[in-house]
Protein backbone atom coordinates (compact mmCIF):
# COMPACT_ATOMS: atom_id res chain seq x y z
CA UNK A 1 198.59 80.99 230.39
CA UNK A 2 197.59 84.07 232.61
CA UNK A 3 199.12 86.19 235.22
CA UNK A 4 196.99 86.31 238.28
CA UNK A 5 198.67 89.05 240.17
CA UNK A 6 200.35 91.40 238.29
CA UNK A 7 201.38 93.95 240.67
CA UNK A 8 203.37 91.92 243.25
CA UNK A 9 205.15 88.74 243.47
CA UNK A 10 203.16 85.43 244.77
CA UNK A 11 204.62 81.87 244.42
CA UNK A 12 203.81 78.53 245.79
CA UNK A 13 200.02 78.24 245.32
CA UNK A 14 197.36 76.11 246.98
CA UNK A 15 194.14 76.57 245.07
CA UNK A 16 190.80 75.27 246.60
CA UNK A 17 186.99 75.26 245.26
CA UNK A 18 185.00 77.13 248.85
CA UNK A 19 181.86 77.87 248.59
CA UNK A 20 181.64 77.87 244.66
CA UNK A 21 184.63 80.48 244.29
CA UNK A 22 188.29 79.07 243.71
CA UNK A 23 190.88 80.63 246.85
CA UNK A 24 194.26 80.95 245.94
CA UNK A 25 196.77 80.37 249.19
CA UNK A 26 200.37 81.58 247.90
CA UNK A 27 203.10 82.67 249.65
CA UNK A 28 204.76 86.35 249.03
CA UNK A 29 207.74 87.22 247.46
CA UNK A 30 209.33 90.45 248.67
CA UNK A 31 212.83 92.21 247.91
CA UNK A 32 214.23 91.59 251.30
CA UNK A 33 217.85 92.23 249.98
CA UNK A 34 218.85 88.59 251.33
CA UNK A 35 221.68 86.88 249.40
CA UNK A 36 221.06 83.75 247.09
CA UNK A 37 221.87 80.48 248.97
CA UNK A 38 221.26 76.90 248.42
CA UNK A 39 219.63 77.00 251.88
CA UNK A 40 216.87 79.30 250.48
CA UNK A 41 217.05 82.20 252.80
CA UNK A 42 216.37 84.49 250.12
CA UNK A 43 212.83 83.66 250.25
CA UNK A 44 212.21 85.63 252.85
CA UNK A 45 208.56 85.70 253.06
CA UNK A 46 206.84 87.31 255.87
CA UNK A 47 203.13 87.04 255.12
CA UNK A 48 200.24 85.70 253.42
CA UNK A 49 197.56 87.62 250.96
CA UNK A 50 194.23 85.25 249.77
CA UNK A 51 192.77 85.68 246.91
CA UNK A 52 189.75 84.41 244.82
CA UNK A 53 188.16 84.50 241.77
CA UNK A 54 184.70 83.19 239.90
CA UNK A 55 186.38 82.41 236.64
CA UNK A 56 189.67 81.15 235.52
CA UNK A 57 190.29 82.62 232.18
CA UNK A 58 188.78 86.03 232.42
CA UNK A 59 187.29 86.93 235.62
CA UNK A 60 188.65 89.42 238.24
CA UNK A 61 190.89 88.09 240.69
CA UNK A 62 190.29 89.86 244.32
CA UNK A 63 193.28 90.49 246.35
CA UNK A 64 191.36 89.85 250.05
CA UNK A 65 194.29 91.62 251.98
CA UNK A 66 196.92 90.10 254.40
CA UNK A 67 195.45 86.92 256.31
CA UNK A 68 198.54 85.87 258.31
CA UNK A 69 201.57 87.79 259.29
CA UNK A 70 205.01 86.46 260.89
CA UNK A 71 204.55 89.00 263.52
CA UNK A 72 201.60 88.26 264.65
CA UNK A 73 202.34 84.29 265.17
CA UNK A 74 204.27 83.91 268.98
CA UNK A 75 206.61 81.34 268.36
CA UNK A 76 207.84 82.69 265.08
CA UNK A 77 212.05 82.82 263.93
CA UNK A 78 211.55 83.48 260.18
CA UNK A 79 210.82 82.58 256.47
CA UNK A 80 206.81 81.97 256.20
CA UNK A 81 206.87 79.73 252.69
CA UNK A 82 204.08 77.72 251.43
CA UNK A 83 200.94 75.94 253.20
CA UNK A 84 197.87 75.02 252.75
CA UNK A 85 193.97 75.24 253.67
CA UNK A 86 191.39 72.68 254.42
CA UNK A 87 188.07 73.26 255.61
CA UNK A 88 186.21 71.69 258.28
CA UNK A 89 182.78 71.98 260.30
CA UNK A 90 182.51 75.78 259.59
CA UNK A 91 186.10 77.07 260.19
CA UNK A 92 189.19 77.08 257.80
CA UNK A 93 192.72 75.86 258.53
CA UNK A 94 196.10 77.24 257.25
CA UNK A 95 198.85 75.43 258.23
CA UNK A 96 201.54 76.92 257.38
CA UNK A 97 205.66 76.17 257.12
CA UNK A 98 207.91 78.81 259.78
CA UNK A 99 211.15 78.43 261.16
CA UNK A 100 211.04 79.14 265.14
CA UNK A 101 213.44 80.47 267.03
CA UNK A 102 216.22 77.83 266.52
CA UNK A 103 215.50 77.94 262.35
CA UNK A 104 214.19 74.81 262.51
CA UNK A 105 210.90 74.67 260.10
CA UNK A 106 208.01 73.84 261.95
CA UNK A 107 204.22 74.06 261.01
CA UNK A 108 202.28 75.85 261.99
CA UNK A 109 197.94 76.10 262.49
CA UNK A 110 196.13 79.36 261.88
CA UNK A 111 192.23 79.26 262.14
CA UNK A 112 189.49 81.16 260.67
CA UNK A 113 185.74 81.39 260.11
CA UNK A 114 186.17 82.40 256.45
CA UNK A 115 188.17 81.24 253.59
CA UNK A 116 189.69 84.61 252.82
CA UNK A 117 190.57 84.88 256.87
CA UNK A 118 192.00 86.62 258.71
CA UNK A 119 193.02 83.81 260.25
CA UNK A 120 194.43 83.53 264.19
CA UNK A 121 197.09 81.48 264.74
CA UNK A 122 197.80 78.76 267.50
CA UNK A 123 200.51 79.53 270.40
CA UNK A 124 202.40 76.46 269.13
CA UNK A 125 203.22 74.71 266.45
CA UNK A 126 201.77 70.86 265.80
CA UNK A 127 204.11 68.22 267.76
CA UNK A 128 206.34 66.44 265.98
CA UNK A 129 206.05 68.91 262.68
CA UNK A 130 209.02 69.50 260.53
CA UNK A 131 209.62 70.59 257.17
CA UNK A 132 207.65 71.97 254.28
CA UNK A 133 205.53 72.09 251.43
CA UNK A 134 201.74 71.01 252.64
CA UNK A 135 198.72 69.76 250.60
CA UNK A 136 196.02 68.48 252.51
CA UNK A 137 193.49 65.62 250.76
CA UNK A 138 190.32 65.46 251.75
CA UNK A 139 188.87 61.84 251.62
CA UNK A 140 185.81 60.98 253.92
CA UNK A 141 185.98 63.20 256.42
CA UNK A 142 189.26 62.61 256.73
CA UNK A 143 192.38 64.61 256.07
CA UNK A 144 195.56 63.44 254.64
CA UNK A 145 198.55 66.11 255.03
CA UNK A 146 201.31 65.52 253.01
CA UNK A 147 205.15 67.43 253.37
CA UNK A 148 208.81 67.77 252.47
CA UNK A 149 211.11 69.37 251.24
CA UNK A 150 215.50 68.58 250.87
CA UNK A 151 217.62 71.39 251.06
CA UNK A 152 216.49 74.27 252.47
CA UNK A 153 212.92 72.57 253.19
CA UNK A 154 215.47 70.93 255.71
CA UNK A 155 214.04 67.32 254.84
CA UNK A 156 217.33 65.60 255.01
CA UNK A 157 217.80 66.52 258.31
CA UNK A 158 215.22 63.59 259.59
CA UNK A 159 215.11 59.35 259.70
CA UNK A 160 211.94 58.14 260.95
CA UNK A 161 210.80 61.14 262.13
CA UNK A 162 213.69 62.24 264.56
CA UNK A 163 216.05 64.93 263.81
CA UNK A 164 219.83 63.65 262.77
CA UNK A 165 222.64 64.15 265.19
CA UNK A 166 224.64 64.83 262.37
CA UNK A 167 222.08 67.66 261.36
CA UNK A 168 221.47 65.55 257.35
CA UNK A 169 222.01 62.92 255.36
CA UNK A 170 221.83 62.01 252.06
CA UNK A 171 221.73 58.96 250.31
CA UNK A 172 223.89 57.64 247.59
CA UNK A 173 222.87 58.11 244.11
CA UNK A 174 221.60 54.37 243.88
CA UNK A 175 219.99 54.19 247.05
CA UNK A 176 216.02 54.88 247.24
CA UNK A 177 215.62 58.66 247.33
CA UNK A 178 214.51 60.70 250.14
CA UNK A 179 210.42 60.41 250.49
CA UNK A 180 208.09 62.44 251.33
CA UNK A 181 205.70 61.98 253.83
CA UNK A 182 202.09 61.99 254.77
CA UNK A 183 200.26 61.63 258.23
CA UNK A 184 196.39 61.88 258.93
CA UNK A 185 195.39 65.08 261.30
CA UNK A 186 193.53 64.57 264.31
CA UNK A 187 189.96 65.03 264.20
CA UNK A 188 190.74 68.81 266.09
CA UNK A 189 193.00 69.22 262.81
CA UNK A 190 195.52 71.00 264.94
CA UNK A 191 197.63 67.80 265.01
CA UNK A 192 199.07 64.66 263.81
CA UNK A 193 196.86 61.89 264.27
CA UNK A 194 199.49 59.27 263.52
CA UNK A 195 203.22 59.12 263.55
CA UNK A 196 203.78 60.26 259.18
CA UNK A 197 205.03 57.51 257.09
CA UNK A 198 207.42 57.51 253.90
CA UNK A 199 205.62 58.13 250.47
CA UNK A 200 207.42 55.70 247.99
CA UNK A 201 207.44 56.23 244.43
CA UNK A 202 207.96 53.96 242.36
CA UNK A 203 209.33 53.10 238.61
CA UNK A 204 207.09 51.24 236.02
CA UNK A 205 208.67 48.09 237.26
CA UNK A 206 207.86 48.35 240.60
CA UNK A 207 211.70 49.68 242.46
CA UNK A 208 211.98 52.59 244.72
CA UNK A 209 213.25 55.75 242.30
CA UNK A 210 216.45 56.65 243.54
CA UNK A 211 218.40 60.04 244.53
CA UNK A 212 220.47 59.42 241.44
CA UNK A 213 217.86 59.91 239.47
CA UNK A 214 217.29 63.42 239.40
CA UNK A 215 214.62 63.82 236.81
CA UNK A 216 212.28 61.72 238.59
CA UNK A 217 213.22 61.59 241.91
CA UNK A 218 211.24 64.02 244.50
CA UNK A 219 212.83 67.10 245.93
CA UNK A 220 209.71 69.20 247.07
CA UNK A 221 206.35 70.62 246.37
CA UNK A 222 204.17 67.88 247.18
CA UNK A 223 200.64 67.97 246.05
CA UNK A 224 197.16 65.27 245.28
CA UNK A 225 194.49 65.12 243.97
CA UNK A 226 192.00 62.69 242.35
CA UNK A 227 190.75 61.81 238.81
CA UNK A 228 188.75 58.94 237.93
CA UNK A 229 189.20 57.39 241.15
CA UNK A 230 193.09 57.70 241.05
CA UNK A 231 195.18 59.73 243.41
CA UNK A 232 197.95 62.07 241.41
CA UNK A 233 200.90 62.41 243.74
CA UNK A 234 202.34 65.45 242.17
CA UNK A 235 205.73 66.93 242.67
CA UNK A 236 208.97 69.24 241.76
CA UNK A 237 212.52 67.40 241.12
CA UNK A 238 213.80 70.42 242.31
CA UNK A 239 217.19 70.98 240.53
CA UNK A 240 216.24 69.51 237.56
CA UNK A 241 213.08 71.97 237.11
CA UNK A 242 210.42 69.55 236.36
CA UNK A 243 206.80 68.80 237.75
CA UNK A 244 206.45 65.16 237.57
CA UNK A 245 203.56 63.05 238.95
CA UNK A 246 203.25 59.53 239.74
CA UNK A 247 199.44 57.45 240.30
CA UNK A 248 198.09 55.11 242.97
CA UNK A 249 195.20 53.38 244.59
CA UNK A 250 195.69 54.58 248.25
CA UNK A 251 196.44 58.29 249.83
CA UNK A 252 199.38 56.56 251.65
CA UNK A 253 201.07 55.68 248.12
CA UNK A 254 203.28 53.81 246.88
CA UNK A 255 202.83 56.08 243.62
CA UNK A 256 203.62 54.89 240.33
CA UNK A 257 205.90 57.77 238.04
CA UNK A 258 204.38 58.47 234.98
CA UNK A 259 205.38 61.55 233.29
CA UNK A 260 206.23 65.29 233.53
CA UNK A 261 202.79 67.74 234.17
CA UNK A 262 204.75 70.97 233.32
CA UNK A 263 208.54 71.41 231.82
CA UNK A 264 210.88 73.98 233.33
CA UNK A 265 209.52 77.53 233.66
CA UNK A 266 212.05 80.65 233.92
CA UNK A 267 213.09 81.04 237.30
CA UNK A 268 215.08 78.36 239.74
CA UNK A 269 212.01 76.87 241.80
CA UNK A 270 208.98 75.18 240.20
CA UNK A 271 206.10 74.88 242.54
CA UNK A 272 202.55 74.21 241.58
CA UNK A 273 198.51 72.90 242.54
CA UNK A 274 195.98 71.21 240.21
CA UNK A 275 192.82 71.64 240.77
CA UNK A 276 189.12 71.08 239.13
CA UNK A 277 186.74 74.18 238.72
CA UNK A 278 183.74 74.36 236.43
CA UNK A 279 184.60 70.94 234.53
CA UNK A 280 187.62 72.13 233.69
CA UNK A 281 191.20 71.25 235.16
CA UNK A 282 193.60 73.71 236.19
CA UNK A 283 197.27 73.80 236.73
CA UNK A 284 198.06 77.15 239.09
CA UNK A 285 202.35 77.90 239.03
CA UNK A 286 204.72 80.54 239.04
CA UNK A 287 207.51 81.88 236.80
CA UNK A 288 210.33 84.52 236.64
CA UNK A 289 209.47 86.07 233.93
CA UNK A 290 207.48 89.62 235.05
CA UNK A 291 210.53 90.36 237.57
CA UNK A 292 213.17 89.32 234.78
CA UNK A 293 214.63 86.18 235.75
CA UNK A 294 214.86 86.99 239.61
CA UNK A 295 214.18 83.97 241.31
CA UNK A 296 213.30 84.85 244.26
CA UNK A 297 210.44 87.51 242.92
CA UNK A 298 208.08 84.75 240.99
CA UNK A 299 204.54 85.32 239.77
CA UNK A 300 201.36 83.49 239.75
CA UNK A 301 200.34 82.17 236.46
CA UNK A 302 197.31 79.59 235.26
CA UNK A 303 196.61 77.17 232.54
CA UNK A 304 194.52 74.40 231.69
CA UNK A 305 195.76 71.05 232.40
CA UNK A 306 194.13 68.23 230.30
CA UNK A 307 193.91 64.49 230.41
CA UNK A 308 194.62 62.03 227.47
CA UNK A 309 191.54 59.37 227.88
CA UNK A 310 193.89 57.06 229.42
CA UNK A 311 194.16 59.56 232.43
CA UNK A 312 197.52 60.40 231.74
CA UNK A 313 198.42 64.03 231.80
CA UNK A 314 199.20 66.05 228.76
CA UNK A 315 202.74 67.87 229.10
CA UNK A 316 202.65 71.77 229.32
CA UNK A 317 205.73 73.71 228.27
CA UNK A 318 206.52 75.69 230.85
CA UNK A 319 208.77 78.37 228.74
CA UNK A 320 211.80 78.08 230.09
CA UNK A 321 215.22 77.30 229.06
């Protein structure tokens, strides 16, 4: 495994292949002196840095500067966490997770002509957004956003896309767990396109995973990608400190669980992206470890994921306890 940026803290990455250089999206970790809380408002990131590379295991990676700060987006409250970038006709899209003035998370669009940005955001965040956690999946033309996150990623607080009077809800442990959910963007990419719908996964025999379940069930960090025709639905169980993934034959799921991708790392959150560069796999992630077990200063980190010729993933320990 590698450390990508040893002098600061970045977390949360989103790792795409732009022209023929890999761009790593994280968010920024920063000592903001905010107490520990299950509502996670000790992340208290404020801006974004991109950065690329033209090899993995030994090549420089260049720190591109800040692309996207919280003060420069109007309708911004606090707590810029982890988005995502997709690419279209010439310009790049960040859309990234904020909560406005009310600290409700919302996502927002920032747009730019280059990968590395700076990018300029929209006055308003997409209708209807809540949330966090993005991957986008290109398929087509077509783009296939994916979100959610319970607890502080403030999931709970929604049924069928409408916020709760109550403000959450959680379901009994052997009740279907929360899903996560997916929507296509409109062909502007600034918005929905459709209302999003549920992602189920599933066990091997074919019933919803439920809450109970805690080492399978999905808590946040959605991410996809393909392999051999197959779309990975990858994910964090949150509490239990796993990446799992599950398999399907359509973007809009139902996934299939089959295994854990990485054990638990040091550090509370587990957040990660796979990606292919060069015929090789990747999985990007971040630990604890540079900043001594702090969790909310994390650190970027690589290694090669692998495939068994089945097209089930091989297990990496992720070093923690």
């Amino acid at each position: 495994m590698r450390y990508l940026v040893p002098n600061d803290y970045m977390a949360d990455p989103s790792v795409h292949v732009f022209n023929g250089k890999l761009y790593i999206y994280p968010s920024h970790d920063w000592e903001s002196g905010v107490p520990e809380n299950d509502s996670g408002d000790h992340f208290n990131m404020k801006d974004y840095h991109v950065f690329s590379m033209d090899d993995v295991e030994n090549g420089e990676v260049t720190d591109h500067g800040v692309a996207l700060d919280v003060k420069d987006i109007p309708w911004a409250g606090r707590q810029l966490w982890d988005g995502d970038v997709a690419h279209k006709n010439g310009k790049y899209y960040l859309y990234f997770p904020l909560k406005d003035k009310n600290d409700v998370f919302r996502t927002g669009v920032a747009i730019s002509d280059r990968p590395e940005g700076p990018f300029i955001p929209q006055p308003d965040p997409m209708r209807g957004s809540y949330s966090i956690d993005y991957s986008i999946l290109e398929e087509k033309n077509e783009y296939y956003f994916y979100f959610g996150g319970i607890w502080g990623g403030q999931l709970q607080r929604y049924k069928d896309n409408k916020a709760l009077e109550n403000g959450a809800t959680y379901p009994a442990s052997d009740e279907p767990a929360i899903c996560p959910r997916v929507a296509k963007l409109s062909d502007d990419m600034l918005q929905f396109a459709e209302d999003p719908r549920p992602i189920v996964i599933l066990d091997k025999d074919g019933s919803p995973i439920t809450a109970g379940d805690t080492a399978r069930r999905y808590f946040e960090a959605a991410w996809v990608h393909k392999y051999n025709g197959k779309y990975y639905f990858s994910y964090s169980t949150g509490d239990t400190h796993l990446i799992c993934y599950a398999t399907g034959d359509n973007p809009y799921g139902p996934f299939t669980y089959q295994g854990v991708v990485l054990t638990p790392v040091c550090g509370w959150t587990t957040h990660h992206c796979i990606t292919e560069f060069k015929g090789k796999w990747y999985l990007f992630h971040h630990d604890c470890v540079p900043s001594g077990g702090k969790t909310w200063l994390r650190s970027l980190k690589v290694t090669e994921l692998k495939y068994n010729a089945d097209g089930s993933i091989q297990t990496i320990d992720g070093g923690g306890n």
